[in-house]
PDB file of N, CA and C in Angstrom:
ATOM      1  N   UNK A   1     -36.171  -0.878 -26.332  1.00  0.00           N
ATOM      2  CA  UNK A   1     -36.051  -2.002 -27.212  1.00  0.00           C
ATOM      3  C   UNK A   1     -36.695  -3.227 -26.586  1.00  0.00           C
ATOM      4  N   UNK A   2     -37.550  -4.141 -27.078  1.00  0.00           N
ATOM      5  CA  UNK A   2     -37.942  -5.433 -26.836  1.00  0.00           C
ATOM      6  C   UNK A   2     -36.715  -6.309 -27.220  1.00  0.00           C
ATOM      7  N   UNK A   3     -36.759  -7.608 -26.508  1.00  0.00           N
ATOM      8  CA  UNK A   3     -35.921  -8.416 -26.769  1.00  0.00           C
ATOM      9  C   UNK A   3     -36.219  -9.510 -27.901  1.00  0.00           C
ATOM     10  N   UNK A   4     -35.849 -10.441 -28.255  1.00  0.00           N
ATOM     11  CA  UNK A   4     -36.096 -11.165 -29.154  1.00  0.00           C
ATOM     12  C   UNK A   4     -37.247 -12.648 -28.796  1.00  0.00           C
ATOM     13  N   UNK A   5     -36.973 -12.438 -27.354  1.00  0.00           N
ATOM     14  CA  UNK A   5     -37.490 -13.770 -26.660  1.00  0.00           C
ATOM     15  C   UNK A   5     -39.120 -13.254 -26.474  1.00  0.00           C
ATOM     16  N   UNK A   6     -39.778 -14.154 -26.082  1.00  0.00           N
ATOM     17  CA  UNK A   6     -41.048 -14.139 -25.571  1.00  0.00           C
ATOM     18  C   UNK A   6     -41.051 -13.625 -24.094  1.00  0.00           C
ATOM     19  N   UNK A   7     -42.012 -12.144 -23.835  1.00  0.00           N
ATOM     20  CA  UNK A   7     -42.092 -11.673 -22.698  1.00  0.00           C
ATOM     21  C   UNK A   7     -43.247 -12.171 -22.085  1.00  0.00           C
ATOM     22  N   UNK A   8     -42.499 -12.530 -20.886  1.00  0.00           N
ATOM     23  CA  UNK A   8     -43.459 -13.507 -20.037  1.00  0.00           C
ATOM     24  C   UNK A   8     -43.973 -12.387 -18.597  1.00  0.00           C
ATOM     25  N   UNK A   9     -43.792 -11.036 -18.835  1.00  0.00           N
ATOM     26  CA  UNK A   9     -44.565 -10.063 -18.142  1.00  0.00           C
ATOM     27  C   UNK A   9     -45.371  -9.492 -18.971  1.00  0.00           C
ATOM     28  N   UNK A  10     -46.574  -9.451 -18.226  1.00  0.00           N
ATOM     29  CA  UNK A  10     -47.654  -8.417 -19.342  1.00  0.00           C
ATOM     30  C   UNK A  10     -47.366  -6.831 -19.339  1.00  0.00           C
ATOM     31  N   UNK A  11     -48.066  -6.242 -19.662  1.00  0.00           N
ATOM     32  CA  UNK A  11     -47.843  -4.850 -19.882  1.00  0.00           C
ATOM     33  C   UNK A  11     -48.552  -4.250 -18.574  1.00  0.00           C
ATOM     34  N   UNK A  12     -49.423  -4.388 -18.049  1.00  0.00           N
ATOM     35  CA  UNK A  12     -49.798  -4.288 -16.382  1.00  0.00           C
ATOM     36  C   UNK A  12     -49.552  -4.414 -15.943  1.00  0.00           C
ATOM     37  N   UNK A  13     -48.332  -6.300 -15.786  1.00  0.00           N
ATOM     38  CA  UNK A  13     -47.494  -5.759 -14.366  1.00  0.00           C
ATOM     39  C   UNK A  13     -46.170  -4.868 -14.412  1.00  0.00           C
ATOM     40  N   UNK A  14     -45.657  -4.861 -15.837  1.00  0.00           N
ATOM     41  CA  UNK A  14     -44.669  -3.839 -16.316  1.00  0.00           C
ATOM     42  C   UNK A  14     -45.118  -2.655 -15.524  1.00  0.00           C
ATOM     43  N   UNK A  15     -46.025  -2.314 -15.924  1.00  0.00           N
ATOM     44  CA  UNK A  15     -46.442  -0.744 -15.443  1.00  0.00           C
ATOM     45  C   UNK A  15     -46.713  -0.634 -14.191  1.00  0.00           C
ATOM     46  N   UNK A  16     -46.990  -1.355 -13.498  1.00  0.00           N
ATOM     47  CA  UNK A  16     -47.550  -1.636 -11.975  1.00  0.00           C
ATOM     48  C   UNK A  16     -46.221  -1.441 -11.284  1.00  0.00           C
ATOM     49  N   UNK A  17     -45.245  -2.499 -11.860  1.00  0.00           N
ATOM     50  CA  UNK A  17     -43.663  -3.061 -11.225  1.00  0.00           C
ATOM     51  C   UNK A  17     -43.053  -0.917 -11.205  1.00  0.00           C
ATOM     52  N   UNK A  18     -42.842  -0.579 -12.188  1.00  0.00           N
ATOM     53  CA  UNK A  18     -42.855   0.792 -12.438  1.00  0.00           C
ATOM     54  C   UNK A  18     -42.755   1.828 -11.467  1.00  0.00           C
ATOM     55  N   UNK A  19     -44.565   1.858 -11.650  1.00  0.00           N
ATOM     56  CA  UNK A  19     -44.985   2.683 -10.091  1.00  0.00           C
ATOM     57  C   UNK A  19     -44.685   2.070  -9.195  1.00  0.00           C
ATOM     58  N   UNK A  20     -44.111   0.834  -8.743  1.00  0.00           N
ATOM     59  CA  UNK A  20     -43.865   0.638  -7.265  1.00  0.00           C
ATOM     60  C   UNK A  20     -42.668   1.107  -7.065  1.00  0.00           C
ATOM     61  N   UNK A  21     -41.586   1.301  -8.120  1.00  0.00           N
ATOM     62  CA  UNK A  21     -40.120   1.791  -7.834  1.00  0.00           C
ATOM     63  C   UNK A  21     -40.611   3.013  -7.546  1.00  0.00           C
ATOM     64  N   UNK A  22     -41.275   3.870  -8.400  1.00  0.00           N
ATOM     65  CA  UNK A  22     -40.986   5.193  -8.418  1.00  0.00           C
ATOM     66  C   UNK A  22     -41.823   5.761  -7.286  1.00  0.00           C
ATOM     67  N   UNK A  23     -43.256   4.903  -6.735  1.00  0.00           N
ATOM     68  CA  UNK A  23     -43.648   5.226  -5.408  1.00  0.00           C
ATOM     69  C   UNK A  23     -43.001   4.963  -4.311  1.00  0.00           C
ATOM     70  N   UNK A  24     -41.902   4.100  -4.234  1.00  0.00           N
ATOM     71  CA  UNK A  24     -41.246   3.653  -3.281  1.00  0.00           C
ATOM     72  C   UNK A  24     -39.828   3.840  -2.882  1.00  0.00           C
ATOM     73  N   UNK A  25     -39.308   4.630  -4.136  1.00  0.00           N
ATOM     74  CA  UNK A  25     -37.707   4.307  -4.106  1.00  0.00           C
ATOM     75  C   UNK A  25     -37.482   5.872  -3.161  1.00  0.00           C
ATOM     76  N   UNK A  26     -37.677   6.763  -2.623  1.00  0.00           N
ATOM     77  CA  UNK A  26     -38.188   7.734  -0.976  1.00  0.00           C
ATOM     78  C   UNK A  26     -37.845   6.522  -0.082  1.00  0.00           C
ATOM     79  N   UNK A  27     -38.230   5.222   0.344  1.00  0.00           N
ATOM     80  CA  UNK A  27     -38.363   4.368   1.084  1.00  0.00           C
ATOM     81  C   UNK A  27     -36.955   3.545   1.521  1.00  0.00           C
ATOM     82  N   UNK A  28     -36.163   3.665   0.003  1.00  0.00           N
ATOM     83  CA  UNK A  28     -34.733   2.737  -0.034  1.00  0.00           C
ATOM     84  C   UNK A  28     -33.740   3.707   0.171  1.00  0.00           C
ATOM     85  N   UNK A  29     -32.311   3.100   0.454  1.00  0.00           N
ATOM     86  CA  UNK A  29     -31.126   4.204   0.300  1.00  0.00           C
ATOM     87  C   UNK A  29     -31.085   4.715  -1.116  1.00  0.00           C
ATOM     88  N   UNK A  30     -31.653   4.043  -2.257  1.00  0.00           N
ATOM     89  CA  UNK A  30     -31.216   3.655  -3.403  1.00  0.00           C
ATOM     90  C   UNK A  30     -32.206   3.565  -4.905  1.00  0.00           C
ATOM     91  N   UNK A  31     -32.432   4.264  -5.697  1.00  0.00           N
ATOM     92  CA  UNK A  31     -33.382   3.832  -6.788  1.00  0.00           C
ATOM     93  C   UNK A  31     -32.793   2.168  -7.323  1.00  0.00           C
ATOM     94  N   UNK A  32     -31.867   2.339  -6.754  1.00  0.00           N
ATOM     95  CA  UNK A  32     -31.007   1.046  -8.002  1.00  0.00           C
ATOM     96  C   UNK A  32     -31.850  -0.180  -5.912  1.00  0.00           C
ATOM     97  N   UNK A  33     -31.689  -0.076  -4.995  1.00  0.00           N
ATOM     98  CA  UNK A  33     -32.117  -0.779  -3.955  1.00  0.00           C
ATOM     99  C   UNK A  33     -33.471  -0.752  -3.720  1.00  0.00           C
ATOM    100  N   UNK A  34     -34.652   0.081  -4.541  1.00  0.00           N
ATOM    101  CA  UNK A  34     -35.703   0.024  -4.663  1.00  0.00           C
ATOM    102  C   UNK A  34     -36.122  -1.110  -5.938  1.00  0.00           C
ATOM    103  N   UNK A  35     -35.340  -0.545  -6.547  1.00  0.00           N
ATOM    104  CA  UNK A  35     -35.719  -1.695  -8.279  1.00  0.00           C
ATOM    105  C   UNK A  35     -35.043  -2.845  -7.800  1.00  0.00           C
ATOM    106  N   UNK A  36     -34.189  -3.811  -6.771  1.00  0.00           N
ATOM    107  CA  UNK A  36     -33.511  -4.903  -6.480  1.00  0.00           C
ATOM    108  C   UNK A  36     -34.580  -5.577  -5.424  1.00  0.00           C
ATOM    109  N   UNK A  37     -35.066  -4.825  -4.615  1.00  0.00           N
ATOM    110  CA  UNK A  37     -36.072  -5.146  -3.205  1.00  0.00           C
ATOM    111  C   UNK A  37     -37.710  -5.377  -4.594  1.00  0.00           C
ATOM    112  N   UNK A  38     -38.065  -4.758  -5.456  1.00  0.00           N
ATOM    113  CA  UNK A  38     -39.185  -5.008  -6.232  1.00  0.00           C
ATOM    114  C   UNK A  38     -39.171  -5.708  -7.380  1.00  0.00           C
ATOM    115  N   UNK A  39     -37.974  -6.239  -7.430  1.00  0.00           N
ATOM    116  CA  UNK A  39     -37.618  -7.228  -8.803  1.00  0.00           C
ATOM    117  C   UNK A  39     -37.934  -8.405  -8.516  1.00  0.00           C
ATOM    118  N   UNK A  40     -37.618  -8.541  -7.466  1.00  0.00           N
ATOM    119  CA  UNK A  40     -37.047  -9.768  -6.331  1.00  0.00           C
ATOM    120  C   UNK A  40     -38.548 -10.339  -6.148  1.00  0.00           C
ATOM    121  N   UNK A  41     -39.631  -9.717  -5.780  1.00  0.00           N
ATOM    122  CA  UNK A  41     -41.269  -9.581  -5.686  1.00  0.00           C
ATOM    123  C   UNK A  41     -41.590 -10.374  -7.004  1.00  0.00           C
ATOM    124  N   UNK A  42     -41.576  -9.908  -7.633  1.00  0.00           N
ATOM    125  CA  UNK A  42     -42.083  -9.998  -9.038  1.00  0.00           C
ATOM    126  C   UNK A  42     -41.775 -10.969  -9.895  1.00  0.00           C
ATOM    127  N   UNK A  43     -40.472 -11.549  -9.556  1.00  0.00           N
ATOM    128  CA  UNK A  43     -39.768 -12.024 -10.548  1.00  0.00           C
ATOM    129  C   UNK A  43     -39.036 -11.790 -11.510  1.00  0.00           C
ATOM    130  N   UNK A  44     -38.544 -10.561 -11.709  1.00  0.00           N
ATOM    131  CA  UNK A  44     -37.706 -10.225 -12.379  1.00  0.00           C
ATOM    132  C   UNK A  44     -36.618 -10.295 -12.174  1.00  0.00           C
ATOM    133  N   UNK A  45     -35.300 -10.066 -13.451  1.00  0.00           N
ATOM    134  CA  UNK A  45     -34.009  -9.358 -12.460  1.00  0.00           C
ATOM    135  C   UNK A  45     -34.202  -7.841 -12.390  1.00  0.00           C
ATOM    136  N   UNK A  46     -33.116  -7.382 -11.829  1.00  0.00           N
ATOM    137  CA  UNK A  46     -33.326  -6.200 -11.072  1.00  0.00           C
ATOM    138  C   UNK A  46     -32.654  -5.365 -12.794  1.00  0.00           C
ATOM    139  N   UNK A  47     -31.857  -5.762 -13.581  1.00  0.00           N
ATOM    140  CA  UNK A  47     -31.667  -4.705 -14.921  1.00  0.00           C
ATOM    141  C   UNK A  47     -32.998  -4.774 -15.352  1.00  0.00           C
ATOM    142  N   UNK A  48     -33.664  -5.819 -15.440  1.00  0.00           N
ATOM    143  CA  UNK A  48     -34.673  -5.946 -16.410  1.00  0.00           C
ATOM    144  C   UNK A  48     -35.689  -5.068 -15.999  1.00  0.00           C
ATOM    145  N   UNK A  49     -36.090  -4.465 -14.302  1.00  0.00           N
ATOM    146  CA  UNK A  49     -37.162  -3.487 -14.186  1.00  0.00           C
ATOM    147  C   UNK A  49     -36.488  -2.752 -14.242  1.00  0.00           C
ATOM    148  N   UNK A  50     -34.738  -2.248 -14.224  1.00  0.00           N
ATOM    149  CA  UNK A  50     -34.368  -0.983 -14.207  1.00  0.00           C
ATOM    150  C   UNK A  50     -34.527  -0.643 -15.722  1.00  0.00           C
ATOM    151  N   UNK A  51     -34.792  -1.651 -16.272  1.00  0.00           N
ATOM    152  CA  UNK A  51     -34.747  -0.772 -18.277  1.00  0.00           C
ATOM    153  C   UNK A  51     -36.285  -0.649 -18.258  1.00  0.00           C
ATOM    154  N   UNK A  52     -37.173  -1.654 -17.634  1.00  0.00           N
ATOM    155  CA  UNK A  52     -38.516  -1.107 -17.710  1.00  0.00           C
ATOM    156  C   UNK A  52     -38.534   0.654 -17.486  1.00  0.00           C
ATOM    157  N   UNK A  53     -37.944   0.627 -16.003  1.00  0.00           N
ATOM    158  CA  UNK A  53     -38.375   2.396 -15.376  1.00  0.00           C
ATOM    159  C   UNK A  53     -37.550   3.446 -16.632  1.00  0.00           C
ATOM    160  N   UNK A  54     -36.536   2.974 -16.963  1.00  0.00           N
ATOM    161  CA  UNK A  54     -35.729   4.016 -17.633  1.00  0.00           C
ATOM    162  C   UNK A  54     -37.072   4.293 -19.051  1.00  0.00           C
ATOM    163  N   UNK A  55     -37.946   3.166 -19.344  1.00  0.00           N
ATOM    164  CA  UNK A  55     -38.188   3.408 -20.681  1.00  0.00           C
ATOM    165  C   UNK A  55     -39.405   4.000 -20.605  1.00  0.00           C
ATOM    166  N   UNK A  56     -40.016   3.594 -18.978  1.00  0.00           N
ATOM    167  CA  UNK A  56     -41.265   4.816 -18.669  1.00  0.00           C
ATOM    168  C   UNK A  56     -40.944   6.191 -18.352  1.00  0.00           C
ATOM    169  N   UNK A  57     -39.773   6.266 -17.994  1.00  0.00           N
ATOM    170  CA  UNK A  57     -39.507   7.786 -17.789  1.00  0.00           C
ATOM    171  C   UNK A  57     -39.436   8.620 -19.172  1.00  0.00           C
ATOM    172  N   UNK A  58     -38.571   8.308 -20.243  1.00  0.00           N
ATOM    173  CA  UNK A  58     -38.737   8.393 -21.551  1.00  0.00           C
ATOM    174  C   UNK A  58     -39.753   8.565 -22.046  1.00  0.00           C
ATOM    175  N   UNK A  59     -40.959   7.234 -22.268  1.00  0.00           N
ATOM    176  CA  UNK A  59     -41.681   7.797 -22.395  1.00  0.00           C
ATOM    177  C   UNK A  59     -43.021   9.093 -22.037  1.00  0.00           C
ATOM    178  N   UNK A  60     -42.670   8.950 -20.928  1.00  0.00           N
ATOM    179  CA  UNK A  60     -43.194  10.331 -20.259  1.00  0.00           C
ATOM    180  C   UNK A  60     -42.672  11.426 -20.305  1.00  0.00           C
ATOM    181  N   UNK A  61     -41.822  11.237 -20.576  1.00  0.00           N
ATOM    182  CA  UNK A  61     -41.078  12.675 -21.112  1.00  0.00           C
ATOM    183  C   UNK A  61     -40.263  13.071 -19.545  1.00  0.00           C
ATOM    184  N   UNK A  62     -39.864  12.217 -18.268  1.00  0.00           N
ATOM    185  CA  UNK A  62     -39.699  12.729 -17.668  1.00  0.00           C
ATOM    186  C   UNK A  62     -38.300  12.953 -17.807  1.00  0.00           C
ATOM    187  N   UNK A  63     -37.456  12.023 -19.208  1.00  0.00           N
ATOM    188  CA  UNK A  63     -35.616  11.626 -19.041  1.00  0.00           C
ATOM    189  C   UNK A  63     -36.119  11.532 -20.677  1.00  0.00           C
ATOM    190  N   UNK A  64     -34.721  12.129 -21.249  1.00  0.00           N
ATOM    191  CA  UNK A  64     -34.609  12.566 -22.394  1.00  0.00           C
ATOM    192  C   UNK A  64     -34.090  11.251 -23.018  1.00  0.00           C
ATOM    193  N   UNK A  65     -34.648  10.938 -24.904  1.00  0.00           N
ATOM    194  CA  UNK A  65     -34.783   9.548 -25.203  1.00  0.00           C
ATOM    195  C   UNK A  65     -35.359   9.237 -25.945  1.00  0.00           C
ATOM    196  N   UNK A  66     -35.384   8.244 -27.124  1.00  0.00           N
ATOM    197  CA  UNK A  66     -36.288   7.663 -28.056  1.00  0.00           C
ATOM    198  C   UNK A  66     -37.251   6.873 -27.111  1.00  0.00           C
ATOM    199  N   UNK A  67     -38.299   7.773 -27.642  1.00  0.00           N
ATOM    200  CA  UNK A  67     -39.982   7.068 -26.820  1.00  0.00           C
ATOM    201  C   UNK A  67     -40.253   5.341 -27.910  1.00  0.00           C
ATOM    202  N   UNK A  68     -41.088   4.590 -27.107  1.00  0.00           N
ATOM    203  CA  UNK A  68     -41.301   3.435 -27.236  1.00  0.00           C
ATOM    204  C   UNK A  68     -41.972   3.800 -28.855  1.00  0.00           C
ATOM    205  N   UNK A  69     -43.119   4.453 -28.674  1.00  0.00           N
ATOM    206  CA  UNK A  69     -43.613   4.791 -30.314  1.00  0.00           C
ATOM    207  C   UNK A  69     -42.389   5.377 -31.216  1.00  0.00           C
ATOM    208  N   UNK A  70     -41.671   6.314 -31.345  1.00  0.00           N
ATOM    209  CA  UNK A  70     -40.628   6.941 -31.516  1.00  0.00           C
ATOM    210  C   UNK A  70     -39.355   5.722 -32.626  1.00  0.00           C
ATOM    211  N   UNK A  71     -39.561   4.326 -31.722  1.00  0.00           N
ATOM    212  CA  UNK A  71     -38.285   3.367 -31.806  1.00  0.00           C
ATOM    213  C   UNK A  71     -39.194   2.299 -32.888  1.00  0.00           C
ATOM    214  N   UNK A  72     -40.983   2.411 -32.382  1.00  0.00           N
ATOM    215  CA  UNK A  72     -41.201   1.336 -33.396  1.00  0.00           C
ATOM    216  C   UNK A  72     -41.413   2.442 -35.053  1.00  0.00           C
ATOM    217  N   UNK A  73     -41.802   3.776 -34.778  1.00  0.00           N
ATOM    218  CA  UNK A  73     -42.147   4.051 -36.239  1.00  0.00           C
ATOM    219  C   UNK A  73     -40.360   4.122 -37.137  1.00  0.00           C
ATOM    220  N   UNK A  74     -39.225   4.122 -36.319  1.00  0.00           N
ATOM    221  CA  UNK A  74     -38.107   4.318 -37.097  1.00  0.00           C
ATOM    222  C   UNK A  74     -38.018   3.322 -37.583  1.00  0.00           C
ATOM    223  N   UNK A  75     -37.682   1.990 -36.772  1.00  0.00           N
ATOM    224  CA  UNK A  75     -37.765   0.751 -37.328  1.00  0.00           C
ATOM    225  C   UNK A  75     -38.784   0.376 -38.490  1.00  0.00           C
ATOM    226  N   UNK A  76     -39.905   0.414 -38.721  1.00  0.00           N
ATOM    227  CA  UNK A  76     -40.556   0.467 -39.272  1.00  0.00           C
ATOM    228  C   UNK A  76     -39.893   1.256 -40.607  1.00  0.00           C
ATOM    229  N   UNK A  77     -39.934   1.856 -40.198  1.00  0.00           N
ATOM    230  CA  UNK A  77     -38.639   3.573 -41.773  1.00  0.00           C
ATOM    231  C   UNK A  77     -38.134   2.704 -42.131  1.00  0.00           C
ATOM    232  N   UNK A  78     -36.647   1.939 -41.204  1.00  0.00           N
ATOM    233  CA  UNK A  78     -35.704   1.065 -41.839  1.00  0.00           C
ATOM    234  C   UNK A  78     -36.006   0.029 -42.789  1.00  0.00           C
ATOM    235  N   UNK A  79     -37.235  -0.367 -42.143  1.00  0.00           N
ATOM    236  CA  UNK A  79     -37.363  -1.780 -42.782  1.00  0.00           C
ATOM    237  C   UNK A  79     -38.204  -1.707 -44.401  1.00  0.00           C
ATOM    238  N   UNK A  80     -39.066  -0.184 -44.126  1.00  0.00           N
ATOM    239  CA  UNK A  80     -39.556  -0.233 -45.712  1.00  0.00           C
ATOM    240  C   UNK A  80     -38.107   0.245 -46.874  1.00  0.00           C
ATOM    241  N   UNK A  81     -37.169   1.617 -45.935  1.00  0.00           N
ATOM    242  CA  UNK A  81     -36.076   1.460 -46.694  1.00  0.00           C
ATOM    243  C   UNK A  81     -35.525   0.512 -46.778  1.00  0.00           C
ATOM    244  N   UNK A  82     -34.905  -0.644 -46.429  1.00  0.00           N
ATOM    245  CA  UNK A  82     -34.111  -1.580 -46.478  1.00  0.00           C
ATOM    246  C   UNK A  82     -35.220  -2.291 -47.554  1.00  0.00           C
ATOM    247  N   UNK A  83     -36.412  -2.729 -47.823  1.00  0.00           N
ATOM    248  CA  UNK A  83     -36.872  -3.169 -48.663  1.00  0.00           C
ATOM    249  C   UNK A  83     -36.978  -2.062 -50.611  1.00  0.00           C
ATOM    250  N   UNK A  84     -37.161  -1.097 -49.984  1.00  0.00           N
ATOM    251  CA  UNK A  84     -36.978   0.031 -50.982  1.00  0.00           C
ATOM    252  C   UNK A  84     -35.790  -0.155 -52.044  1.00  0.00           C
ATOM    253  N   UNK A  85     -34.627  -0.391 -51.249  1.00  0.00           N
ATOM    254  CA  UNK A  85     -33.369  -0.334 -51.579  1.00  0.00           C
ATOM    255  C   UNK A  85     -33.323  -1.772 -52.334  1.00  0.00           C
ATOM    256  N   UNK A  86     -33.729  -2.810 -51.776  1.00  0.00           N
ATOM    257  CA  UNK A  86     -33.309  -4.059 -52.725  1.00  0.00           C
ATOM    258  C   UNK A  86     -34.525  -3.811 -54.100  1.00  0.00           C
ATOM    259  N   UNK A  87     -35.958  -3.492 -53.967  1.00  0.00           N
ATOM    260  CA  UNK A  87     -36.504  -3.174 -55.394  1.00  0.00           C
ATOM    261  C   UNK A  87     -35.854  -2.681 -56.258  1.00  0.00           C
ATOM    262  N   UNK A  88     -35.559  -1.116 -55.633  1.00  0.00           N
ATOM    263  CA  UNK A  88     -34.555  -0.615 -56.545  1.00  0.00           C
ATOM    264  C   UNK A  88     -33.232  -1.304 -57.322  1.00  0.00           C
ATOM    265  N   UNK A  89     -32.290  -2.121 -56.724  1.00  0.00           N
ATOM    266  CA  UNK A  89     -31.921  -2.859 -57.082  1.00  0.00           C
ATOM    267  C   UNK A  89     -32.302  -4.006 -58.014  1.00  0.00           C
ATOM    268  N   UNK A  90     -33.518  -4.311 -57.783  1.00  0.00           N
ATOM    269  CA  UNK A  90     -33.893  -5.729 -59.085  1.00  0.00           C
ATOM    270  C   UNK A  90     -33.972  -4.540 -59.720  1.00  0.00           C
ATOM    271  N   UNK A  91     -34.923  -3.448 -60.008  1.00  0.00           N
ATOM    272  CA  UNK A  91     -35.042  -2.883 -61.507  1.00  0.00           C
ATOM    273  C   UNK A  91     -34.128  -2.758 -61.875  1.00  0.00           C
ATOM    274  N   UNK A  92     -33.134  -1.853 -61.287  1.00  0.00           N
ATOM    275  CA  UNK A  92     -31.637  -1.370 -62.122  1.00  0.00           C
ATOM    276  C   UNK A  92     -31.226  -2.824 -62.659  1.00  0.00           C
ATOM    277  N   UNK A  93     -31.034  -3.892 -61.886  1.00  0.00           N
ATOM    278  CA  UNK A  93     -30.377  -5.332 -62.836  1.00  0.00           C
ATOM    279  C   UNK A  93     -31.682  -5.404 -64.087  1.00  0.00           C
ATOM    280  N   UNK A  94     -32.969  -5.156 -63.737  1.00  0.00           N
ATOM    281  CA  UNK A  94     -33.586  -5.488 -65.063  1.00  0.00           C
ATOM    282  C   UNK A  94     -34.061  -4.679 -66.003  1.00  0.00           C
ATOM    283  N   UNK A  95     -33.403  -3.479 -65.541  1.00  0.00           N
ATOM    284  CA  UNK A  95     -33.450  -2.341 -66.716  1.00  0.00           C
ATOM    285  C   UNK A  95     -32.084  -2.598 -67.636  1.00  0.00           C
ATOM    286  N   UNK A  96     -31.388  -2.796 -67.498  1.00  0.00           N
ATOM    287  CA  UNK A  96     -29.367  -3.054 -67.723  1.00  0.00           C
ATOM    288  C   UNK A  96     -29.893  -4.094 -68.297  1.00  0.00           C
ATOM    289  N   UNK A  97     -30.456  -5.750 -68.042  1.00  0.00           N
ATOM    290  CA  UNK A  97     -30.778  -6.885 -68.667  1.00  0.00           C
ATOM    291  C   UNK A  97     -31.410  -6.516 -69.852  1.00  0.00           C
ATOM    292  N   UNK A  98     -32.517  -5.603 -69.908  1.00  0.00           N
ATOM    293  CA  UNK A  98     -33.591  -5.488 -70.965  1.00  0.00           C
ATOM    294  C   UNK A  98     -32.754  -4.259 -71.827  1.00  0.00           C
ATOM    295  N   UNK A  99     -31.964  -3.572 -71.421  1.00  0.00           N
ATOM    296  CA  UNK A  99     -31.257  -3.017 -72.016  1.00  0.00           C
ATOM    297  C   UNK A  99     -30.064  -3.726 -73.319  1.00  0.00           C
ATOM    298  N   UNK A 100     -29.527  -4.644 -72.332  1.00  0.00           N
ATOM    299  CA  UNK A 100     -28.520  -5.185 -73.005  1.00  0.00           C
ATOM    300  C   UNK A 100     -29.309  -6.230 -74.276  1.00  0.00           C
ATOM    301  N   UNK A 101     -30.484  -6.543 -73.875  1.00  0.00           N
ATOM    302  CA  UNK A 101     -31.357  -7.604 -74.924  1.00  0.00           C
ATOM    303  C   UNK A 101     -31.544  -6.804 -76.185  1.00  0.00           C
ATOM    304  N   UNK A 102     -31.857  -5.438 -75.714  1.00  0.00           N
ATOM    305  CA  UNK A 102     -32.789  -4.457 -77.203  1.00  0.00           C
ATOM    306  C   UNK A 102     -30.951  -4.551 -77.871  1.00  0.00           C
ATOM    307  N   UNK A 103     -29.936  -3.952 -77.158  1.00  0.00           N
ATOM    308  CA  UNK A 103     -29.068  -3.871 -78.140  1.00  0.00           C
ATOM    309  C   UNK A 103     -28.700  -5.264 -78.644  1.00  0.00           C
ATOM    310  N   UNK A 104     -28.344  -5.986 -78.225  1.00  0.00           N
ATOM    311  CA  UNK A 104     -28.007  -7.393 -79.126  1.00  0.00           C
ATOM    312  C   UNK A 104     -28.994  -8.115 -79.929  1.00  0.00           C
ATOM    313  N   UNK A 105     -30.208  -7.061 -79.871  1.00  0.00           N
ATOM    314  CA  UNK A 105     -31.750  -7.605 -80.843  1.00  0.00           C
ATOM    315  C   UNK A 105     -30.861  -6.596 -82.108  1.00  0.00           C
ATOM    316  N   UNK A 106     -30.971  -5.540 -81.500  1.00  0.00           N
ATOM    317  CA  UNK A 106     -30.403  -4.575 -82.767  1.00  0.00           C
ATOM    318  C   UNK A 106     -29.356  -4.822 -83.591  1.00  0.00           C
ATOM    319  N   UNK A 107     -28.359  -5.210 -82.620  1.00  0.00           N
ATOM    320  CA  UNK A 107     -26.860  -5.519 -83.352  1.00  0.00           C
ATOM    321  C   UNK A 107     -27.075  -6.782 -84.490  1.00  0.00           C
ATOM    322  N   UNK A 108     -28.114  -7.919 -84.197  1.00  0.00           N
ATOM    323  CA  UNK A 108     -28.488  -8.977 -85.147  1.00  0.00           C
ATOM    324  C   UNK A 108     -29.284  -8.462 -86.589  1.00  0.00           C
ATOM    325  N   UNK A 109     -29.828  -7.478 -86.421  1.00  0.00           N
ATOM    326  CA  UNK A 109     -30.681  -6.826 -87.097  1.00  0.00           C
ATOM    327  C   UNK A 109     -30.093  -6.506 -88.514  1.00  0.00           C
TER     328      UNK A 109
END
């Protein structure tokens, strides 16, 4: 998931920050003391590269998971259904409206 705010890491050093955990974390007691010692570098906090690595592993298929493409085409689903659903809605109110007009045209008749 992206956050709502403006990401002030590019997608290179995302991926860079990445491979340095996963080339390096052999080096720490700790994957979680590899991503804290390379956050710290970078500027990050240390959750924020640990959700980076979790979401490259995913997408690599190396840890089981909705892939980054995966999360935008669903969203995407939702949002044409969620628009789907209110069209549908105006017609049904303006099929029922134009409905109710022909009969009270008729009933005057």
């Amino acid at each position: 998931m992206t956050s709502k705010t403006t990401n002030k890491f590019s997608p290179e050093v995302r991926a860079r920050a990445v491979r340095m955990v996963l080339d390096h974390e052999a080096e720490h007691p700790s994957r979680w003391a590899a991503i804290t010692s390379i956050s710290g570098k970078i500027g990050c906090t240390a959750q924020t590269l640990s959700e980076w690595v979790k979401k490259a592993e995913i997408d690599s298929g190396r840890k089981a998971g909705l892939t980054t493409d995966m999360a935008a085409k669903l969203k995407a689903l939702e949002r044409e259904n969620r628009e789907l659903r209110q069209a549908n809605e105006i017609l049904r109110k303006a099929s029922a409206y134009f409905a109710q007009a022909e009969l009270d045209r008729r009933h005057r008749s």
